[in-house]
Protein backbone atom coordinates (compact mmCIF):
# COMPACT_ATOMS: atom_id res chain seq x y z
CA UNK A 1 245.82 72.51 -41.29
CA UNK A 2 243.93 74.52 -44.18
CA UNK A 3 240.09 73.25 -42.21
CA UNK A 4 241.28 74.15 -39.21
CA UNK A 5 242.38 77.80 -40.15
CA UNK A 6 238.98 77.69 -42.20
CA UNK A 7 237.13 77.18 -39.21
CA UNK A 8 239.23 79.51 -36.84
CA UNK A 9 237.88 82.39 -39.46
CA UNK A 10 234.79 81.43 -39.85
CA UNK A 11 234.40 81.45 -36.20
CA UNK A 12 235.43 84.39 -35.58
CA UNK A 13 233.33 86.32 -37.92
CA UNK A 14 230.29 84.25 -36.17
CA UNK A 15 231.50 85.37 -32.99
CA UNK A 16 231.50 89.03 -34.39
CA UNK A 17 228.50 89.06 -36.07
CA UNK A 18 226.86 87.64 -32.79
CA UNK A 19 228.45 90.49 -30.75
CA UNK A 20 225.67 92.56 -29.42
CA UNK A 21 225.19 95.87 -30.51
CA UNK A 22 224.51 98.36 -27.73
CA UNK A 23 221.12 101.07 -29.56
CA UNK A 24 221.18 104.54 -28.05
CA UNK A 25 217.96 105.71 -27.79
CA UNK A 26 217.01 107.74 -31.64
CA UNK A 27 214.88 110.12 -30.04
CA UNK A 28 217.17 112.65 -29.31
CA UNK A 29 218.22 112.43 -32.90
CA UNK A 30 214.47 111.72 -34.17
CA UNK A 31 213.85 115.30 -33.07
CA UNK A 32 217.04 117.18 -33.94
CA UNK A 33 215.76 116.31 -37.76
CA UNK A 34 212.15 117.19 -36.97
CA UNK A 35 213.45 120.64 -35.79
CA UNK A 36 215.73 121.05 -38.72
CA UNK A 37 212.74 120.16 -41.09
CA UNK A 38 210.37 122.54 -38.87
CA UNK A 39 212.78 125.75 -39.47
CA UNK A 40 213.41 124.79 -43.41
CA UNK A 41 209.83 124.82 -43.83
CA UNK A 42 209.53 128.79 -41.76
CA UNK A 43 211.99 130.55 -43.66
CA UNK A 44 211.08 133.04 -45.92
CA UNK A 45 210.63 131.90 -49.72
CA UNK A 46 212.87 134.49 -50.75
CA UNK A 47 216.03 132.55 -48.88
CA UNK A 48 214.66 129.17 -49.52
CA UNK A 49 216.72 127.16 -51.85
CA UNK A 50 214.78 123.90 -52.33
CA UNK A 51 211.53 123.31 -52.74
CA UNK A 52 209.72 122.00 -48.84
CA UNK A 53 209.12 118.53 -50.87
CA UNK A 54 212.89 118.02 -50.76
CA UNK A 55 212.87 118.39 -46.90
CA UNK A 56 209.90 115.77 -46.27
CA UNK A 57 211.66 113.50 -48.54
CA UNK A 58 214.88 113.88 -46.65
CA UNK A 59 213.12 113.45 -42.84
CA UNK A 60 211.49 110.32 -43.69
CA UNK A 61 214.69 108.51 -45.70
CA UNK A 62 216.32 109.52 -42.25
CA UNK A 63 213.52 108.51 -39.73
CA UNK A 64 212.83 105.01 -41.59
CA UNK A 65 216.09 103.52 -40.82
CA UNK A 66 216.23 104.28 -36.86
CA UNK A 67 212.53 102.70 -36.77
CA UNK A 68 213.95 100.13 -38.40
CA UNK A 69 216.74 99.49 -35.81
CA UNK A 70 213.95 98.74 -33.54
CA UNK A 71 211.99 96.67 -35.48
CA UNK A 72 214.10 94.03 -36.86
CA UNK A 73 217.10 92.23 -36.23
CA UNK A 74 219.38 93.15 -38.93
CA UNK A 75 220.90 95.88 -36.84
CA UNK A 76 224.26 96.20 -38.75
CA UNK A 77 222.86 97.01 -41.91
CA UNK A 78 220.52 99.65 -40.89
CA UNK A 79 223.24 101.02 -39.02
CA UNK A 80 225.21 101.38 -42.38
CA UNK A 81 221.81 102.96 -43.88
CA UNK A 82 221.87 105.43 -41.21
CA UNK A 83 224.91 106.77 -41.30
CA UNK A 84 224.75 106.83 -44.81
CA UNK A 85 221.20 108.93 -44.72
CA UNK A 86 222.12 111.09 -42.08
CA UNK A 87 225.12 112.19 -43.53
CA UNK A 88 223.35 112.69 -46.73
CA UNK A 89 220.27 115.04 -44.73
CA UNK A 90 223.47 116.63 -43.58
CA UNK A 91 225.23 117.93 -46.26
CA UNK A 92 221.99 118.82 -47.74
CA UNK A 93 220.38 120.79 -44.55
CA UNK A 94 224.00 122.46 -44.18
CA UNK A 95 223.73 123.61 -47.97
CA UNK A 96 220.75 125.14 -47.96
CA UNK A 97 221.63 126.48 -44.41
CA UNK A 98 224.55 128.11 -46.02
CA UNK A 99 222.71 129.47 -49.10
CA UNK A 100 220.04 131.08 -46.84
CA UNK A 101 222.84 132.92 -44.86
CA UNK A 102 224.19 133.75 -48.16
CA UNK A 103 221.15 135.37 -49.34
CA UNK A 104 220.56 137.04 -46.58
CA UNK A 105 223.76 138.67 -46.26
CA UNK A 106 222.91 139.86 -50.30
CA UNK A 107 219.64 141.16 -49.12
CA UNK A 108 221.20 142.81 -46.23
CA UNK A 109 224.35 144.57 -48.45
CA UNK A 110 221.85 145.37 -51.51
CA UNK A 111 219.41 147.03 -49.14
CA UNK A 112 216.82 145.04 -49.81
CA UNK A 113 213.30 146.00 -48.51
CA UNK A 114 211.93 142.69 -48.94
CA UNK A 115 213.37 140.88 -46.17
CA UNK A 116 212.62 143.47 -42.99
CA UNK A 117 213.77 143.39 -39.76
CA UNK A 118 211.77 141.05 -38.32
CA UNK A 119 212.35 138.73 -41.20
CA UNK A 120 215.98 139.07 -40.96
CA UNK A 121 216.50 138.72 -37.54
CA UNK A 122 213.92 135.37 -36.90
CA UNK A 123 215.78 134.08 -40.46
CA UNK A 124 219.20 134.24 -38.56
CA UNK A 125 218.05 132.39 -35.22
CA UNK A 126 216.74 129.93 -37.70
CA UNK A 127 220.03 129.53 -39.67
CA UNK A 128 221.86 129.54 -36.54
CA UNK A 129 219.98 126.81 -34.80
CA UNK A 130 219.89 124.49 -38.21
CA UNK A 131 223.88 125.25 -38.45
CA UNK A 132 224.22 123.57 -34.77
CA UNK A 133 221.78 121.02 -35.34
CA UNK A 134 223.25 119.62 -38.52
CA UNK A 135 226.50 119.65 -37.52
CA UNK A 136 226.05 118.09 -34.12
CA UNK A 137 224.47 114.94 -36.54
CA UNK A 138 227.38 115.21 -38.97
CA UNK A 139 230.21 115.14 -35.50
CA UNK A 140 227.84 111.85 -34.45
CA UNK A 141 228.29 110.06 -37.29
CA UNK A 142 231.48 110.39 -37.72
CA UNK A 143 233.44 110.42 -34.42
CA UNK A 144 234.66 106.60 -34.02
CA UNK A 145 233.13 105.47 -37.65
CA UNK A 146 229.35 106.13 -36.11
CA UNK A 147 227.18 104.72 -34.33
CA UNK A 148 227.32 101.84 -36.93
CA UNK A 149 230.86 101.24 -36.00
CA UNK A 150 231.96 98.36 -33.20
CA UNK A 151 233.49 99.18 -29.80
CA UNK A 152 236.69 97.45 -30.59
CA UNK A 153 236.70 100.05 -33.74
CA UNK A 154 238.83 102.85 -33.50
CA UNK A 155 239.63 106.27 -34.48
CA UNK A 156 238.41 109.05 -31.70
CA UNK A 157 237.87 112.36 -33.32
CA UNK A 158 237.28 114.08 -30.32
CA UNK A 159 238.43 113.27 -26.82
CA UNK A 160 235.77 113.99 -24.58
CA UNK A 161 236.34 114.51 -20.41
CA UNK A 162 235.32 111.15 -19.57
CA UNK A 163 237.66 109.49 -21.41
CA UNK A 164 240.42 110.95 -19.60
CA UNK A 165 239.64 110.15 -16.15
CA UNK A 166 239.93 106.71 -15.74
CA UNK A 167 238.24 105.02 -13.07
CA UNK A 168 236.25 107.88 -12.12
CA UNK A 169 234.13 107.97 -15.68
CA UNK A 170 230.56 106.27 -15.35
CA UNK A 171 231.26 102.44 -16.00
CA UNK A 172 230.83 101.96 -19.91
CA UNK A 173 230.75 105.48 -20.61
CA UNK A 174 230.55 105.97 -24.79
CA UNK A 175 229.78 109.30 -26.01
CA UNK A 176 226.12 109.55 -27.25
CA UNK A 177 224.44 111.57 -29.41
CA UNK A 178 223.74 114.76 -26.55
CA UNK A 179 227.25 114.27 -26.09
CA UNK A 180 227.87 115.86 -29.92
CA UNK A 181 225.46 118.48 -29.80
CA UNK A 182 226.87 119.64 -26.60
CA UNK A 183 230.00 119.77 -28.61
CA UNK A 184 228.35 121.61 -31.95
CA UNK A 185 226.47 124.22 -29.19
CA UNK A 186 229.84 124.85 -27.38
CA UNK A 187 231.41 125.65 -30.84
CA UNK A 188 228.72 128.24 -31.90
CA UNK A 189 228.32 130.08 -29.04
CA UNK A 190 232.15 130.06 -27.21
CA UNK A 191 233.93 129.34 -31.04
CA UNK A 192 235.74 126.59 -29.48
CA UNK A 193 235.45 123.36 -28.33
CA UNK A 194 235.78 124.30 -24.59
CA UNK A 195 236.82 120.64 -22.85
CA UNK A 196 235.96 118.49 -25.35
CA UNK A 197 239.56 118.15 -27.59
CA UNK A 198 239.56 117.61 -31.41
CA UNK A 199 242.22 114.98 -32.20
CA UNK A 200 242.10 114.86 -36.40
CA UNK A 201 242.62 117.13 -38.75
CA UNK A 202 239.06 116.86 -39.93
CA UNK A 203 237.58 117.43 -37.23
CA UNK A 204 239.16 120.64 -36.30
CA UNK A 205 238.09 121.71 -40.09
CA UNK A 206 234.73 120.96 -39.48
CA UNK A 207 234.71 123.12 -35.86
CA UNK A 208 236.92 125.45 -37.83
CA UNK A 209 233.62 125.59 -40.62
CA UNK A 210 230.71 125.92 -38.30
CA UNK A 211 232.22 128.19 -36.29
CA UNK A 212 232.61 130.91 -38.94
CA UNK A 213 229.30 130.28 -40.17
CA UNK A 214 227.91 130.59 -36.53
CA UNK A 215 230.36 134.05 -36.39
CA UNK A 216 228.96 135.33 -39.79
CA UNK A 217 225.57 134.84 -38.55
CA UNK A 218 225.55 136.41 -35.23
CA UNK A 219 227.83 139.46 -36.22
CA UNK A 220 226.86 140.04 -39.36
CA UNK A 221 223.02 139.45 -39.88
CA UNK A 222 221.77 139.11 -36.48
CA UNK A 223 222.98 142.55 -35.64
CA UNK A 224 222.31 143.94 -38.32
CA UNK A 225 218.49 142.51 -37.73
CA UNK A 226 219.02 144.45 -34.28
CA UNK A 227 220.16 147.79 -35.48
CA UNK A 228 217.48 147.97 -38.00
CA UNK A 229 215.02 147.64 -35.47
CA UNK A 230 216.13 149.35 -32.76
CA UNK A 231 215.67 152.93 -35.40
């Protein structure tokens, strides 16, 4: 009785480690990070909070692992190394995304003559577009464990149209990594998640976060960037 339960286990984790795991395409994400690392490296030393090194360092310990889902066969575990990676490019890109609005709200209440118009208002478009950019990465990762996780795995964080429509949704619809930064553009521009639904508590946080830093940014800097130019 014990070898047969033994091998009723042991099949099944053969049968799940066998399951095929569907890829999406990386190059959607492969140049969401490029862009992220392409505005980190424009801003204006004065707002800069780590050195460019630190950015380089972070795109390639992100890029490596999606080559490497191409590459070899050991797809789970570079999964895992992905999510873990991104997430870590994450926090750090949404750090010094928040410093830099930071500063530049301290520039902008001390007077500062350093930071000019021009500087100010190209600095805020930057900050705004690495605010949606990271967090339509961080919403990816997450949402249903990641792309690392199985389809059987469960846990939506977001309920997106398709998944309410039944027969009508494209056969083997799964949300995809445009999907989220649909989502993450849709909550900095409108401040809500217009049809797609946060179900969790964290995910309506995280909405909740990037929308006041997308608010702070456009009300506060940006127009302040306009007014100064337009006397």
């Amino acid at each position: 009785m014990a070898r047969k339960q033994y091998s009723q286990v042991t099949l099944f984790l053969m049968n799940e480690s066998a399951q095929p795991i569907h890829i999406e395409p990386r190059w959607p994400v492969a140049i969401t990070a490029l862009t992220v690392l392409f505005l980190l490296t424009v801003l204006p030393w004065r707002i800069r909070v780590f050195p460019i090194w630190v950015s380089y360092i972070g795109v390639i310990t992100l890029l490596v692992p999606m080559a490497a889902l191409s590459l070899t066969n050991a797809q789970i575990r570079w999964l895992r190394i992905e999510r873990i990676t991104t997430l870590l490019f994450c926090a750090i890109a949404e750090a010094t995304t928040v410093a830099a609005l930071a500063r530049l709200l301290g520039a902008m209440v001390r007077g500062s003559r350093e930071i000019g118009g021009n500087q100010l208002l190209t600095s805020s478009v930057a900050v705004w577009v690495m605010n949606v950019l990271t967090f339509s990465l961080v919403y990816w990762q997450i949402d249903r464990g990641g792309p690392a996780s199985l389809p059987k795995n469960p846990g939506h964080d977001w309920l997106f149209p398709q998944q309410g429509v039944g027969e009508h949704a494209p056969i083997g619809w799964r949300a995809t990594f445009v999907d989220y930064l649909y989502l993450a553009y849709s909550t900095a521009t409108a401040f809500s998640s217009t049809d797609v639904l946060p179900l969790t508590s964290h995910a309506k946080v995280l909405m909740m976060l990037e929308s006041a830093i997308s608010l702070v940014t456009i009300v506060a800097v940006a127009s302040r960037a306009i007014n100064i130019l337009g006397t």
